[in-house]
C-alpha atoms as a PDB file:
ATOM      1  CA  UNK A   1     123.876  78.329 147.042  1.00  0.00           C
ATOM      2  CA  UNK A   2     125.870  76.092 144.906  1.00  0.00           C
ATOM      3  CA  UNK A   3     123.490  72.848 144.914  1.00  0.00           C
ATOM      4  CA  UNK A   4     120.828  75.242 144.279  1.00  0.00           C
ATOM      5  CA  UNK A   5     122.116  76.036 141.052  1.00  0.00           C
ATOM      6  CA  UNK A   6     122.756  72.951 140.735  1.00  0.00           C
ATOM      7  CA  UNK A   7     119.196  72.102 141.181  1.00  0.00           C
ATOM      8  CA  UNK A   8     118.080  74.198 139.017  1.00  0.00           C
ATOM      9  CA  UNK A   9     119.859  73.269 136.211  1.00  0.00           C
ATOM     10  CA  UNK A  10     119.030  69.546 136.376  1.00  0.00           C
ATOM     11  CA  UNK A  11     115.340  70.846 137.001  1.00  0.00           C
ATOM     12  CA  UNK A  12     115.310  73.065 134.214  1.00  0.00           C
ATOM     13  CA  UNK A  13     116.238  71.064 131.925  1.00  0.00           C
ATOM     14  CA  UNK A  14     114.327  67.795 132.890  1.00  0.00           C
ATOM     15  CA  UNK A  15     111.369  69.991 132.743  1.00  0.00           C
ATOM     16  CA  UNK A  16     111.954  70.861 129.285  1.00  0.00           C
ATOM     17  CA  UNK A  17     112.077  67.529 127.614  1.00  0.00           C
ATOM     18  CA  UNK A  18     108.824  66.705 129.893  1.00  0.00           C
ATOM     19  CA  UNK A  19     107.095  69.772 128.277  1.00  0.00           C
ATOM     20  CA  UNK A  20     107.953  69.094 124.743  1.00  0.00           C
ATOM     21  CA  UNK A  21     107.204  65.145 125.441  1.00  0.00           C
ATOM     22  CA  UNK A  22     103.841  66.273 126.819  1.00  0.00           C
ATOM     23  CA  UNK A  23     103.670  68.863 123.458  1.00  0.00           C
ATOM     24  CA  UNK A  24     104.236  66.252 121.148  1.00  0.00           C
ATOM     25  CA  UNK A  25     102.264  63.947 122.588  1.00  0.00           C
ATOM     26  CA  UNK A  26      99.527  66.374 122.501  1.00  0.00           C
ATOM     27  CA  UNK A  27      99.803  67.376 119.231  1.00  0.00           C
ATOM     28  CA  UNK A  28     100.230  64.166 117.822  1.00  0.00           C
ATOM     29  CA  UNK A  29      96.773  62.979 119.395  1.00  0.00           C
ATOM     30  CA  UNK A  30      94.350  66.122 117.553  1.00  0.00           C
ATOM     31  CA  UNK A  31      92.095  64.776 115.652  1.00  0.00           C
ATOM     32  CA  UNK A  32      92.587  64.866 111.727  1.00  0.00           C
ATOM     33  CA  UNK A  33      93.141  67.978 109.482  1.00  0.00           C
ATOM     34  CA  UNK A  34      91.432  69.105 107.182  1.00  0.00           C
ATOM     35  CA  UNK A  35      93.421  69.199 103.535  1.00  0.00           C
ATOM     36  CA  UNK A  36      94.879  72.511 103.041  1.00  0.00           C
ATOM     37  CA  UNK A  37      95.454  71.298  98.764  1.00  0.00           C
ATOM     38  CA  UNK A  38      98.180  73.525  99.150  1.00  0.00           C
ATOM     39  CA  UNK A  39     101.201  72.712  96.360  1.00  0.00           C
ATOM     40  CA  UNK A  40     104.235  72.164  95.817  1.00  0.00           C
ATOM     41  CA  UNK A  41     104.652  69.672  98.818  1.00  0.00           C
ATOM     42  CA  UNK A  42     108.385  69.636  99.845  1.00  0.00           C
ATOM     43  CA  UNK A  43     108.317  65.300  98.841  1.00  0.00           C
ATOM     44  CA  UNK A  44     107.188  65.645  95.667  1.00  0.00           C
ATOM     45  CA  UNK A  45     108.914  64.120  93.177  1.00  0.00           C
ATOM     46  CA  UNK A  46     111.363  67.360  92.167  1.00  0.00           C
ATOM     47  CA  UNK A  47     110.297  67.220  88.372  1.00  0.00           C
ATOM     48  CA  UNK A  48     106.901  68.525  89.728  1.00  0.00           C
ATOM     49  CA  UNK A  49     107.562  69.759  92.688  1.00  0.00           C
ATOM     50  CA  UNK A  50     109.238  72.439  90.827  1.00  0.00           C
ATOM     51  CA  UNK A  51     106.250  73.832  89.314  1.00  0.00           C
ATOM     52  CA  UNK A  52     103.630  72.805  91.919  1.00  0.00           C
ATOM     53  CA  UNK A  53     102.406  69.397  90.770  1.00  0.00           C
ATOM     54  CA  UNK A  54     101.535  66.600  92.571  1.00  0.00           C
ATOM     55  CA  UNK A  55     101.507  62.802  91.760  1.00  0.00           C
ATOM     56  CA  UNK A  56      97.809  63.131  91.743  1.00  0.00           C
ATOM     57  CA  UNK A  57      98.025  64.122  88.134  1.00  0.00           C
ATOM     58  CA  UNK A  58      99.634  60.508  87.240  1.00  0.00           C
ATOM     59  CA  UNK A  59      97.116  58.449  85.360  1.00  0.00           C
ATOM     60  CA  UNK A  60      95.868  55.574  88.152  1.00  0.00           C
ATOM     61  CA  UNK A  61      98.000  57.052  90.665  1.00  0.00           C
ATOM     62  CA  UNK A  62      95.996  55.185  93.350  1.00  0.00           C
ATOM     63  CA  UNK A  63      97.653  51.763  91.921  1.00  0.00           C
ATOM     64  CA  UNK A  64     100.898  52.689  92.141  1.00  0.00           C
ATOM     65  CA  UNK A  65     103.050  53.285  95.933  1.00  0.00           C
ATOM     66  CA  UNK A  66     103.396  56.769  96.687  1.00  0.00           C
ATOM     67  CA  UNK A  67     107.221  57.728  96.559  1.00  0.00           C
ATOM     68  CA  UNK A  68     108.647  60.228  99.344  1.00  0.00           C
ATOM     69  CA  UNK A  69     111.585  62.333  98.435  1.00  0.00           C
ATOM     70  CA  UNK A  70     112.966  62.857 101.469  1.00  0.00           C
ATOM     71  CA  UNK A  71     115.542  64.911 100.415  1.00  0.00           C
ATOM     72  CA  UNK A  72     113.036  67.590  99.300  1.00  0.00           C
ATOM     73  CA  UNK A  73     111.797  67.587 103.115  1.00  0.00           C
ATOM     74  CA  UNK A  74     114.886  68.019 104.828  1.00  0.00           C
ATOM     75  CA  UNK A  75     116.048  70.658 102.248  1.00  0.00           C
ATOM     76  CA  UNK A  76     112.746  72.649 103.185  1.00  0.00           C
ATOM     77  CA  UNK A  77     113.040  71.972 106.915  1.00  0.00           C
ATOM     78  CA  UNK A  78     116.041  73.125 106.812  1.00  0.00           C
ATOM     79  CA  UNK A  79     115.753  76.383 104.727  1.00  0.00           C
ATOM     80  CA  UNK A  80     112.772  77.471 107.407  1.00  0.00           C
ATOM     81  CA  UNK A  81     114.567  76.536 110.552  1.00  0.00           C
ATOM     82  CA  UNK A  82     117.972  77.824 109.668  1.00  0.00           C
ATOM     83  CA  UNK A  83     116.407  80.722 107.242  1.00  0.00           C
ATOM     84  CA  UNK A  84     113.355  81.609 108.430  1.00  0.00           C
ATOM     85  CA  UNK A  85     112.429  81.539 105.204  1.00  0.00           C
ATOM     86  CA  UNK A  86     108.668  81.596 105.371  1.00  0.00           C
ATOM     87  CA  UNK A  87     109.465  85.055 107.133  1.00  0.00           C
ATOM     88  CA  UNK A  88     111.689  86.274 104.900  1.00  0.00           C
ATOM     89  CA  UNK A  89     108.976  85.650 102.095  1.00  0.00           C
ATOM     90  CA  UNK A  90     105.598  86.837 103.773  1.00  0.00           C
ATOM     91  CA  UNK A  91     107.348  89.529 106.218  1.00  0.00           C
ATOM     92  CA  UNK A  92     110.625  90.396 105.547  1.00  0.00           C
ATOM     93  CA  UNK A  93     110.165  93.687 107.740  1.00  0.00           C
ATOM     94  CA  UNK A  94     110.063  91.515 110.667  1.00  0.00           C
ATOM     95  CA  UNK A  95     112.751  89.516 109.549  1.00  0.00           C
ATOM     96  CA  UNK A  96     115.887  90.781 110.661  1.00  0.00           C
ATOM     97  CA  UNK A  97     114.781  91.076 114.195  1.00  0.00           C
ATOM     98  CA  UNK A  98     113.627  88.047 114.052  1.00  0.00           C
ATOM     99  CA  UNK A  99     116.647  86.004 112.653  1.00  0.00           C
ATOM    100  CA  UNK A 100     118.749  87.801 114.984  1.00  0.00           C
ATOM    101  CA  UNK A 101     117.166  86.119 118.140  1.00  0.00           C
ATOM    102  CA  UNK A 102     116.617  82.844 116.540  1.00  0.00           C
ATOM    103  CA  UNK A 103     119.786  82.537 115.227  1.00  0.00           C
ATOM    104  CA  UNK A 104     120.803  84.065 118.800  1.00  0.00           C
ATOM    105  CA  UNK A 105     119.122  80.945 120.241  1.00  0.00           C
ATOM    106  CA  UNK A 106     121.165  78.473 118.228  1.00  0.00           C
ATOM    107  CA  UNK A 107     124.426  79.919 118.396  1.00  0.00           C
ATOM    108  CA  UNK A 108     123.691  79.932 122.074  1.00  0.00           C
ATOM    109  CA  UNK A 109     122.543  76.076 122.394  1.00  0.00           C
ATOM    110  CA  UNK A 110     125.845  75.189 120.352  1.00  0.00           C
ATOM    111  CA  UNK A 111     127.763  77.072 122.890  1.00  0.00           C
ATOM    112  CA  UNK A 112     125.938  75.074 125.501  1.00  0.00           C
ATOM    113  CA  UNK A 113     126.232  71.805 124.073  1.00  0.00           C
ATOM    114  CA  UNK A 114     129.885  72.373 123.538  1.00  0.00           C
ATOM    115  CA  UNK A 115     130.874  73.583 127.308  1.00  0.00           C
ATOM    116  CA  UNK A 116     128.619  71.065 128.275  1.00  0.00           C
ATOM    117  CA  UNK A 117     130.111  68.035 126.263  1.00  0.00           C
ATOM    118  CA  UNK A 118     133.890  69.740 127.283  1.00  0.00           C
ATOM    119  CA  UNK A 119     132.502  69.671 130.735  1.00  0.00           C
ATOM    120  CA  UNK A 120     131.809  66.562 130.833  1.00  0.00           C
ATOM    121  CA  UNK A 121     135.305  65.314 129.662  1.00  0.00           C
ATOM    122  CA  UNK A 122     137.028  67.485 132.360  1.00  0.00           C
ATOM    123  CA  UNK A 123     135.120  65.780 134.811  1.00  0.00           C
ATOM    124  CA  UNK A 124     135.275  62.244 134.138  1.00  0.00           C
ATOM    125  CA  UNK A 125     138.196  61.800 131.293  1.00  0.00           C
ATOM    126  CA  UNK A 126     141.797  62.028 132.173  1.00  0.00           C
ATOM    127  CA  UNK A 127     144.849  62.323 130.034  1.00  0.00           C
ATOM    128  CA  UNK A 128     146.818  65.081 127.853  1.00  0.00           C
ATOM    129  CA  UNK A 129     144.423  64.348 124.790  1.00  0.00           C
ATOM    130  CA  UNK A 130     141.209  64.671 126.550  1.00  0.00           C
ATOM    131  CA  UNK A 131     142.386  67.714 128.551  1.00  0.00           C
ATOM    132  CA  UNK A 132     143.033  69.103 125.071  1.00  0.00           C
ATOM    133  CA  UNK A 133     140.171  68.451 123.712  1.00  0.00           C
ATOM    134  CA  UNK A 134     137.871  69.505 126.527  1.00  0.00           C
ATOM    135  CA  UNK A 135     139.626  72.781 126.951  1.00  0.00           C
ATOM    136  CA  UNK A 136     139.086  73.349 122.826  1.00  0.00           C
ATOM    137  CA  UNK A 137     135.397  72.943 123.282  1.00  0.00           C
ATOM    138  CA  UNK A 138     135.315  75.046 126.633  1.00  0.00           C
ATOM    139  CA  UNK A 139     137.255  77.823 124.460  1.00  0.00           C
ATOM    140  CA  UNK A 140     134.770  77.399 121.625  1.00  0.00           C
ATOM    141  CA  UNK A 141     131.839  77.204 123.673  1.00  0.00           C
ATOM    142  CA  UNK A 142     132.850  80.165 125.553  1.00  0.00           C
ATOM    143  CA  UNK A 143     133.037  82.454 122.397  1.00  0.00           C
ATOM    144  CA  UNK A 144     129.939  81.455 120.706  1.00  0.00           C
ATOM    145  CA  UNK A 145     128.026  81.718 123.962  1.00  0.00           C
ATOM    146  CA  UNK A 146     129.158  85.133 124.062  1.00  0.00           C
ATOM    147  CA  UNK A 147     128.266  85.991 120.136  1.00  0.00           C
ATOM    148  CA  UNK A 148     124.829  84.208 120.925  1.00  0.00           C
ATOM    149  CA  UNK A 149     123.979  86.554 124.097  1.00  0.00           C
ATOM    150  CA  UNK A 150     124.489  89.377 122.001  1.00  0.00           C
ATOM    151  CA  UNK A 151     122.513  88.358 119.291  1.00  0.00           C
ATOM    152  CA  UNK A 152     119.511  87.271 121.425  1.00  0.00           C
ATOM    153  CA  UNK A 153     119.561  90.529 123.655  1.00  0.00           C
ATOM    154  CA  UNK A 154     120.105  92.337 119.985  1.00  0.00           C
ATOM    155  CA  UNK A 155     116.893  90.647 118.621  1.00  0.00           C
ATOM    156  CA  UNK A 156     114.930  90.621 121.310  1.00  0.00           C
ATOM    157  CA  UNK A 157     115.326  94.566 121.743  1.00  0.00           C
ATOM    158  CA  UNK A 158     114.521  94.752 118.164  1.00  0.00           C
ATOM    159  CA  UNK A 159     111.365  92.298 118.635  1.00  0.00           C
ATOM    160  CA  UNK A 160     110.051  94.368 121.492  1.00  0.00           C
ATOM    161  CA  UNK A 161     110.987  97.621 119.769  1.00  0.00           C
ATOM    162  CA  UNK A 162     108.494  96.461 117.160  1.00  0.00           C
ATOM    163  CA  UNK A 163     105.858  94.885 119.243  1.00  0.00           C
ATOM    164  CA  UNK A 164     105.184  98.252 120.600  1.00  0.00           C
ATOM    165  CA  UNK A 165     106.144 100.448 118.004  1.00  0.00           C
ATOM    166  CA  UNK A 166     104.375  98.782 115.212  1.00  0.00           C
ATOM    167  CA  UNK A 167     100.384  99.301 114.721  1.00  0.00           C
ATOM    168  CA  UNK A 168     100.438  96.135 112.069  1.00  0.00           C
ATOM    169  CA  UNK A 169     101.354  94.197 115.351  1.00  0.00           C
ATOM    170  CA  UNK A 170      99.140  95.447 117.995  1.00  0.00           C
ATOM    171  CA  UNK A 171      96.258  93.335 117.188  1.00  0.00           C
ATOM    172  CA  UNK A 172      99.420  90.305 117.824  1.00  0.00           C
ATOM    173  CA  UNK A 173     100.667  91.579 120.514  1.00  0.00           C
ATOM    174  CA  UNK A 174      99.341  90.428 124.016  1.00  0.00           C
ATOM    175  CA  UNK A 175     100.875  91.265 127.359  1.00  0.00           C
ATOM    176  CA  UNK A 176     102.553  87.463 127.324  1.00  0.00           C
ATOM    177  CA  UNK A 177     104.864  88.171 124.057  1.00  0.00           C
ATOM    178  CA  UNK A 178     105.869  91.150 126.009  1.00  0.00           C
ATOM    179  CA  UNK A 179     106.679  89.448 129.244  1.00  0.00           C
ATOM    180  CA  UNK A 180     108.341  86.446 127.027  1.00  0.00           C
ATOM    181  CA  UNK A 181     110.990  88.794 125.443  1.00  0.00           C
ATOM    182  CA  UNK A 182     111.803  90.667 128.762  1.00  0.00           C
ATOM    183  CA  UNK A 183     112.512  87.485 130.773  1.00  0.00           C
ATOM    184  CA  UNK A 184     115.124  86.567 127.518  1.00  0.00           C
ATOM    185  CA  UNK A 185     116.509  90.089 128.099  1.00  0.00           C
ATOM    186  CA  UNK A 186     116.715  89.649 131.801  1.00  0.00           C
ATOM    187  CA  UNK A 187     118.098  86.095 131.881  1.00  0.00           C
ATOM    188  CA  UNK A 188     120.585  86.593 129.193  1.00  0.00           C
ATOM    189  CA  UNK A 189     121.713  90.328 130.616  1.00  0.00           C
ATOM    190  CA  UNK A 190     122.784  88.499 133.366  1.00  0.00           C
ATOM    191  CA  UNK A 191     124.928  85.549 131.723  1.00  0.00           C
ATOM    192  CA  UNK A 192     126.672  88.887 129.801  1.00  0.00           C
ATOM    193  CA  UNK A 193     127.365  90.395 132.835  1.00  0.00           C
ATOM    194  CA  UNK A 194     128.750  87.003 134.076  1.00  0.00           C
ATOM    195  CA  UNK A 195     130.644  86.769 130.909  1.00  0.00           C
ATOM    196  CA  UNK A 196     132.265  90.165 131.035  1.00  0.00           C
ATOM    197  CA  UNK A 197     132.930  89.913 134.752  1.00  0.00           C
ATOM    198  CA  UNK A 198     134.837  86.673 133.970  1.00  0.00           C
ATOM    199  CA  UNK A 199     134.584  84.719 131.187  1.00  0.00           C
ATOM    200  CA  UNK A 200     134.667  81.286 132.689  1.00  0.00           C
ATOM    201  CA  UNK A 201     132.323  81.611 135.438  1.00  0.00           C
ATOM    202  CA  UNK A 202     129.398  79.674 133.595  1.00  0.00           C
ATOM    203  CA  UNK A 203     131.637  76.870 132.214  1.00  0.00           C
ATOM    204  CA  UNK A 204     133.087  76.595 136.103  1.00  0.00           C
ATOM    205  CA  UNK A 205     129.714  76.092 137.273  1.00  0.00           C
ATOM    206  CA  UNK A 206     128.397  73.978 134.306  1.00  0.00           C
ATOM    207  CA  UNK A 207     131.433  71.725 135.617  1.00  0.00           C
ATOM    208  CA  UNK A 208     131.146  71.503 138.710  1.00  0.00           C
ATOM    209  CA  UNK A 209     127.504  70.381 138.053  1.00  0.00           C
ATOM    210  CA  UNK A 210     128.730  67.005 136.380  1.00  0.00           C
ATOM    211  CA  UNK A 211     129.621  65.981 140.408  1.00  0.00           C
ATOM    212  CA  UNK A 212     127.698  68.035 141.770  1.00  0.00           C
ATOM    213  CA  UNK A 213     130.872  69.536 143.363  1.00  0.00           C
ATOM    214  CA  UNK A 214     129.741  71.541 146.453  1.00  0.00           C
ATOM    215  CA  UNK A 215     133.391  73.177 146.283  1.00  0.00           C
ATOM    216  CA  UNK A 216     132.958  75.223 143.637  1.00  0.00           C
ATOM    217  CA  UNK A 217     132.591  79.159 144.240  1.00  0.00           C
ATOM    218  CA  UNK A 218     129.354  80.139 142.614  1.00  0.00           C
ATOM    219  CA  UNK A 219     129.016  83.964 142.297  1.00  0.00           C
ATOM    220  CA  UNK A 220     125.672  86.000 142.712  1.00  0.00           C
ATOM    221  CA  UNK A 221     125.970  87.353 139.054  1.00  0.00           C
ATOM    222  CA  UNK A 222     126.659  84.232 136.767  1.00  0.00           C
ATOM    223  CA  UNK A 223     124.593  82.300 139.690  1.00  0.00           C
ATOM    224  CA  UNK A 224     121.677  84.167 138.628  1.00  0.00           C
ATOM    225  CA  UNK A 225     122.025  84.177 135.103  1.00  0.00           C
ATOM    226  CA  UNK A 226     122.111  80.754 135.197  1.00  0.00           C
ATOM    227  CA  UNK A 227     119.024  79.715 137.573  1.00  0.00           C
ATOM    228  CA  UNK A 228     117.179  82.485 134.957  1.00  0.00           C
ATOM    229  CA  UNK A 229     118.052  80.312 131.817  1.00  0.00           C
ATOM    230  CA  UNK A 230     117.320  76.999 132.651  1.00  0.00           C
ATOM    231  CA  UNK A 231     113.722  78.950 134.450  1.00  0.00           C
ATOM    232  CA  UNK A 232     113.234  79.893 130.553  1.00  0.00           C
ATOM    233  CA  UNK A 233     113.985  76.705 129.162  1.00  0.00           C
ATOM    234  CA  UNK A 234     111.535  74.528 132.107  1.00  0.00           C
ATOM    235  CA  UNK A 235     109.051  77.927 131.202  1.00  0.00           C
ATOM    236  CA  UNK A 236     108.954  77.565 126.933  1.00  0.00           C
ATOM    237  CA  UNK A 237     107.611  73.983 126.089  1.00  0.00           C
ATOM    238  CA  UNK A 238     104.038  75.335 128.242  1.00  0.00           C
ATOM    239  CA  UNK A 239     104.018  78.922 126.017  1.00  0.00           C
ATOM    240  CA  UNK A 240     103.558  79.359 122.190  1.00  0.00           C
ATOM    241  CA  UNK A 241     107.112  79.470 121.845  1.00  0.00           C
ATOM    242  CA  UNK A 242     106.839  75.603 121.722  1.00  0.00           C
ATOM    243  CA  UNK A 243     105.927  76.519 117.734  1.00  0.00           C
ATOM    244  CA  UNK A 244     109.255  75.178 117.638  1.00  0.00           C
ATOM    245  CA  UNK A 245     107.376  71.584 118.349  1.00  0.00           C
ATOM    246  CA  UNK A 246     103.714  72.737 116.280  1.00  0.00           C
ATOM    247  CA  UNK A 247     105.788  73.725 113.095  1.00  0.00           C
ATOM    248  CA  UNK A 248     107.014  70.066 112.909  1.00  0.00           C
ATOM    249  CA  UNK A 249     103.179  69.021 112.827  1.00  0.00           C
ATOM    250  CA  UNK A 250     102.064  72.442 110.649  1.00  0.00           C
ATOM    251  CA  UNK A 251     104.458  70.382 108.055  1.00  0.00           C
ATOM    252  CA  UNK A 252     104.084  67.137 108.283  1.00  0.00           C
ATOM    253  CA  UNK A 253     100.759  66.451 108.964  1.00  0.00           C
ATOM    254  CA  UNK A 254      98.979  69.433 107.491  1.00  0.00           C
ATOM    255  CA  UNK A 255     101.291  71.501 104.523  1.00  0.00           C
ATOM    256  CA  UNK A 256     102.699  68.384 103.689  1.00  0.00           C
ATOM    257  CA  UNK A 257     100.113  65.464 104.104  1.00  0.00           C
ATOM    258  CA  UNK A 258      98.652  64.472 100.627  1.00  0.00           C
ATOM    259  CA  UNK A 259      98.507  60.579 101.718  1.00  0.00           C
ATOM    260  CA  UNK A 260      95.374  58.988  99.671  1.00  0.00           C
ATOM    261  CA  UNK A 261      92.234  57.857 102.055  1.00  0.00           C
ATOM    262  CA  UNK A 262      92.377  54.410 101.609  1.00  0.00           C
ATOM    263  CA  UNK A 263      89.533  51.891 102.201  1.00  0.00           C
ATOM    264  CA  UNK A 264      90.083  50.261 105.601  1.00  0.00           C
ATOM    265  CA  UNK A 265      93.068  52.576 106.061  1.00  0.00           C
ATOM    266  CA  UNK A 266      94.102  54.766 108.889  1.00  0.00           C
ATOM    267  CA  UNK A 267      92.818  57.906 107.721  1.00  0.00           C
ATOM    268  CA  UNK A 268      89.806  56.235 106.893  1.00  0.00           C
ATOM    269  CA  UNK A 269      89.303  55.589 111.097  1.00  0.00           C
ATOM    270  CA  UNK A 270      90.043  59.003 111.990  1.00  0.00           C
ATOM    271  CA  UNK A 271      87.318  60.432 109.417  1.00  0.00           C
ATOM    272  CA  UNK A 272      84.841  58.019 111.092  1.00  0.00           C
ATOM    273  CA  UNK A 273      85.838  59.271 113.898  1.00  0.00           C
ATOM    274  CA  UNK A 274      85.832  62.526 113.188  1.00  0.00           C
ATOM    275  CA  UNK A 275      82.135  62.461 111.962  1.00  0.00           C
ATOM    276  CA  UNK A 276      81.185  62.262 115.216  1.00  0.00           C
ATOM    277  CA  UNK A 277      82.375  64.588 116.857  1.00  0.00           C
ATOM    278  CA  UNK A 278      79.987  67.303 118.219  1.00  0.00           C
ATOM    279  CA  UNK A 279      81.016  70.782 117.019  1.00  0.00           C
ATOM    280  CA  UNK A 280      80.168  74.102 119.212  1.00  0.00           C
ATOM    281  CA  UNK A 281      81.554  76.777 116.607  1.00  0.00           C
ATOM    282  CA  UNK A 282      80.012  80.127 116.926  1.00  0.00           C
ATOM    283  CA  UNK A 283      78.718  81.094 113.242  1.00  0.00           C
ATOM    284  CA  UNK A 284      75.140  80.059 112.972  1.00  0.00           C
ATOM    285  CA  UNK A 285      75.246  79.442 109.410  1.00  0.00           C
ATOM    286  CA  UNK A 286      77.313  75.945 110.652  1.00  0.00           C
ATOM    287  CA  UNK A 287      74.440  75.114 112.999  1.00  0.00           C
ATOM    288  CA  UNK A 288      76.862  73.454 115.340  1.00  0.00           C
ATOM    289  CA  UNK A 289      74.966  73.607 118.534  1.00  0.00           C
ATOM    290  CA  UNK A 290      76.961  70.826 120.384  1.00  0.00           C
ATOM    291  CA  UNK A 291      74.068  68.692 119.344  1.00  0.00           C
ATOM    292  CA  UNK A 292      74.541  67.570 116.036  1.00  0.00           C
ATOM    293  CA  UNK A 293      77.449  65.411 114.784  1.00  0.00           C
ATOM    294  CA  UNK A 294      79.669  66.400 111.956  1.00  0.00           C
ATOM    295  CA  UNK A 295      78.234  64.269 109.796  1.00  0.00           C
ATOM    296  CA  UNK A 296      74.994  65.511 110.109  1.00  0.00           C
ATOM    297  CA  UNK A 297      76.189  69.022 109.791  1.00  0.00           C
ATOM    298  CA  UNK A 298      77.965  68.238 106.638  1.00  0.00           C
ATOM    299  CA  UNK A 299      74.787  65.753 104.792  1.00  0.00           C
ATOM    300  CA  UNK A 300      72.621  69.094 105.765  1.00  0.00           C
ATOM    301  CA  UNK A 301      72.276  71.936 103.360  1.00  0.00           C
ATOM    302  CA  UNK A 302      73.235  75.155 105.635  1.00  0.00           C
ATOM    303  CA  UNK A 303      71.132  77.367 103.269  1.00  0.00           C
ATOM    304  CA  UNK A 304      67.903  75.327 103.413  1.00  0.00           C
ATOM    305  CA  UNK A 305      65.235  76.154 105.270  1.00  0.00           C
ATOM    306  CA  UNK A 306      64.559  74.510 108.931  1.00  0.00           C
ATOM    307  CA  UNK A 307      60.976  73.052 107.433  1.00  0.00           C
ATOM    308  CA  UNK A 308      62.899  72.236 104.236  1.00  0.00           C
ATOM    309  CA  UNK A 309      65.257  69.923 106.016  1.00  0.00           C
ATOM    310  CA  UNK A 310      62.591  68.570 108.117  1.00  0.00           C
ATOM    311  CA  UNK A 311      60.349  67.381 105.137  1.00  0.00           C
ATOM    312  CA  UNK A 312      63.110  65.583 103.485  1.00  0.00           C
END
């Protein structure tokens, strides 16, 4: 049973960099947004920025390079991600459930990252100062993995409490986002029954997979709660929880993309490309049978009549 686990870690966790490869790979290849003209964008220069401007209002701005403040980017990205701020904004209801299970999620991949990296020292580094060192970050990874299981069973009780409590949700709420938050409970009730059985019986195993050291005792509890969690990890990149991958995109190349179209330029392309695409949408004011091309759609007038069009 040992090598299983084993197995499944490696697996697990190969299969999650493949799915959010194969994510952003598929993301990045959708065809060209349409502008949102949605203000303040986060690398604006700050002076307007801070009231919603844009560098459009510059006389000539197309002459002039179009300055980036990165700073303004990272200080958004990193107000959402660590914040949720967009939720505390638009739904703050929903946001302490919420933050509790995402910030769950990161305590718990810093606890990981930490018994991992200590792991690793154990198993390959010897010496008083690396024993030290690796037993400091097996200490510190076995706390916050602790304080990150409860938060994530904490939220995601919370999160299911209000997917089926709350009518403002139902019409959200689909029989996946229910399955999704009982396979967190399940996988991470079982690494805190691990935990409070003993502690160290994840960071023993999570050791013993550096070698792949058949020698270790695995037991059925923290055995289980481990093949579960790396199951969840290979399982998220191919589920809308990959948002975690589309909100990069949502940003960058929707909220935030004000880039000019310039003539032989690469936007340019993917508008020519765009205009001929075939459409299929359902409203019949559109007229997008699958026939006609977006151009054509968009040089026609949707509110002539059929005869009208036909004489011009």
């Amino acid at each position: 049973m040992t090598n299983a686990v084993y197995f499944a870690m490696y697996a697990g966790l190969a299969i999650f960099l493949l799915g959010c490869l194969l994510r952003i790979r598929e993301y990045a290849r959708l065809p060209l947004h349409l502008r949102w003209e949605l203000y303040p964008v986060a690398h604006e220069e700050p002076e307007r920025a801070r009231y919603g401007g844009s560098y459009f209002e510059t006389g000539q701005w197309w002459l002039s390079p179009q300055a980036v403040n990165h700073r303004g980017e990272f200080c958004a990205m990193f107000q959402e991600i660590a914040f949720l701020k967009g939720l505390w904004e638009y739904n703050r209801r929903l946001w302490p459930a919420s933050y509790l299970f995402h910030f769950g999620l990161y305590v718990s991949i810093a606890a990981a990252a930490l018994g991992g990296v200590g792991a690793a020292i154990r198993a390959y580094l010897s010496g008083v100062k690396f024993a030290q060192g690796a037993a400091w970050l097996l200490l510190a990874g076995k706390w916050l993995g602790a304080a990150g299981i409860a938060l994530v069973i904490a939220g995601a009780i919370l999160l299911l409490a209000r997917r089926l409590s709350d009518p403002a949700l139902k019409n959200y709420t689909k029989p996946a986002d229910l399955f999704n938050l009982v396979f967190f409970l399940v996988a991470f009730g079982f690494l805190a029954a691990a935990w409070l059985e003993n502690p160290s019986s994840v960071a023993a195993i999570v050791r013993g997979a550096w070698r792949f050291d058949g020698g270790v005792h695995v037991a059925a509890v923290p055995a289980i709660g481990v093949v579960l969690s790396c199951a969840l990890a290979a399982y998220i990149p191919f589920t809308h929880m990959a948002h975690f991958i589309a909100k990069y995109f949502t940003w960058h190349t929707v909220r935030w993309d004000d880039r000019r179209n310039e003539r032989g330029g690469a936007i340019e392309a993917k508008i020519a490309t765009a205009l001929n695409y075939r459409p299929t949408w359902s409203a019949a004011h559109i007229g997008a049978d699958g026939k006609r091309t977006w151009g054509e759609i968009a040089s026609t007038n949707p509110n002539a009549h059929p005869n009208e069009e036909t004489q011009k």
